[in-house]
Each structure stands twice: as C-alpha cells, then as structure tokens.
Protein backbone atom coordinates (compact mmCIF):
# COMPACT_ATOMS: atom_id res chain seq x y z
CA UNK A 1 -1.69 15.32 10.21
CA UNK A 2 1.12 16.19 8.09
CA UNK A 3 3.38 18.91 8.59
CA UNK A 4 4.91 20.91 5.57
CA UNK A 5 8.59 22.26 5.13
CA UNK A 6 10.74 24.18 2.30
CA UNK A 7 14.76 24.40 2.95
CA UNK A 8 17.21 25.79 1.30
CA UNK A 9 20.85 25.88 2.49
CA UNK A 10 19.53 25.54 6.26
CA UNK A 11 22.10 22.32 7.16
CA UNK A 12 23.04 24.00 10.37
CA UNK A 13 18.72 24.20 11.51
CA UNK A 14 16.98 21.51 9.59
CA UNK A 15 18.44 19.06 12.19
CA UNK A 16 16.88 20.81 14.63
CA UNK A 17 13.67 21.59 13.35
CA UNK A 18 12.88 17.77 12.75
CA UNK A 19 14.22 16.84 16.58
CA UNK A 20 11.89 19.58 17.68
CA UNK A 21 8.81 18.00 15.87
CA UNK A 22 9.79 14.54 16.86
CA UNK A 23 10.14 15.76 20.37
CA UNK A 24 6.31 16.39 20.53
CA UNK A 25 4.05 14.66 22.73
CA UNK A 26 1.45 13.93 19.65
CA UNK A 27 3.24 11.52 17.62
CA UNK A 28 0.92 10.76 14.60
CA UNK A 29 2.13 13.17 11.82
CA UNK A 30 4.23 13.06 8.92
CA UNK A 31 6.53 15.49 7.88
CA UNK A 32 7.19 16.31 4.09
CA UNK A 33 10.66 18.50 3.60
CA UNK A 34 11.02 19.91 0.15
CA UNK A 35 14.86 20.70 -0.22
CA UNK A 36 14.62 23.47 -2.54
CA UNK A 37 18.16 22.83 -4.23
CA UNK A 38 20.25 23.31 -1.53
CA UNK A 39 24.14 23.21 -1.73
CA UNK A 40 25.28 22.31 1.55
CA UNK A 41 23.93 19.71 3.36
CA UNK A 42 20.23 19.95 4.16
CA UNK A 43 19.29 16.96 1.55
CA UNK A 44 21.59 14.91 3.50
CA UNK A 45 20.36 15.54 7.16
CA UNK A 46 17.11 15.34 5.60
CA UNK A 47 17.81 12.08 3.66
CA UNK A 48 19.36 10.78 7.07
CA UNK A 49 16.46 11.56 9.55
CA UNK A 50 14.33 9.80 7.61
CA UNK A 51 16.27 6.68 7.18
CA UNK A 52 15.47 6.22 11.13
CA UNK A 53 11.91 7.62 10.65
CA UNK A 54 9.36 6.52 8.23
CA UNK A 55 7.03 9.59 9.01
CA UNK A 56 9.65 12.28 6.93
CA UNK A 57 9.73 12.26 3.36
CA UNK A 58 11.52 14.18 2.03
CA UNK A 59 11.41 15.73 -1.95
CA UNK A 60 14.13 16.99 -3.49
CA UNK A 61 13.33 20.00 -6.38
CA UNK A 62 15.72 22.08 -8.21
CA UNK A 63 15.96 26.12 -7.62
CA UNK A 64 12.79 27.36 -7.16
CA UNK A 65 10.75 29.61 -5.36
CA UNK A 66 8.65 29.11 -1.57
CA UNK A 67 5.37 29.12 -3.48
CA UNK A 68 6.29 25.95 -5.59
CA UNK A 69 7.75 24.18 -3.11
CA UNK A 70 5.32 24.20 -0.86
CA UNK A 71 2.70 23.48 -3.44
CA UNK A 72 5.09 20.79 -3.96
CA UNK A 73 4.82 19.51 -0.09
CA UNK A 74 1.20 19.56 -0.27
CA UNK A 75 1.20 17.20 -3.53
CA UNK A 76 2.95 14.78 -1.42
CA UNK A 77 0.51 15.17 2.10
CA UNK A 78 -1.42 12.46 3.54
C-alpha cells in the first residue's frame, strides 16, 4: 500500500505525521512525501526519516499547487 503526502513549511508536524504512520500495527506500506518547496525544514526531517527507513521517499518539487503534487506522489506509488 502506499500512502501519499504534500508539505509545505510543516517542519514542526511532518515529524510527527511519519512517527504516527510508522507507529501502525500494519507495517507493509510506503510512504511518498512531496515537499512542495518548503523553506524551513520539512525536506530535511523528511530527507532524515528516510535515511533510517527505506519505505519513505521523499520528492522534492518547486512552488506549486496540492493538485500537482499529489499527482506528483502518485507518479512515484508502488
């Protein structure tokens, strides 16, 4: 199953999020995070959860809207 997620400027949350879906008891998903050109730090909590887990990929896209980057996401699903 994968799960799809757009961020933009949520470095305080995305940490969360992720710990929340790797807190599940079903374990065989993948995550794809499209950073939507954030300027804090979301690419880098993103870029550092998955260093430790090889289910989240993430996808970094300049400015642009929910629509595309989700579209985005699902171009990248397994």
């Amino acid at each position: 199953m994968t799960v799809v997620m757009a961020a933009q400027d949520a470095g305080p949350l995305v940490h969360q999020t992720v710990a929340s879906l790797q807190a599940q008891s079903f374990t065989d998903w993948h995550l794809v995070a499209v950073d939507r050109g954030s300027v804090d730090d979301t690419a880098a909590v993103l870029q550092g959860v998955a260093a430790f887990d090889d289910r989240v990929t993430v996808v970094r896209e300049s400015r642009c809207g929910l629509a595309r980057a989700l579209n985005v996401a699902l171009e990248h699903a397994t």
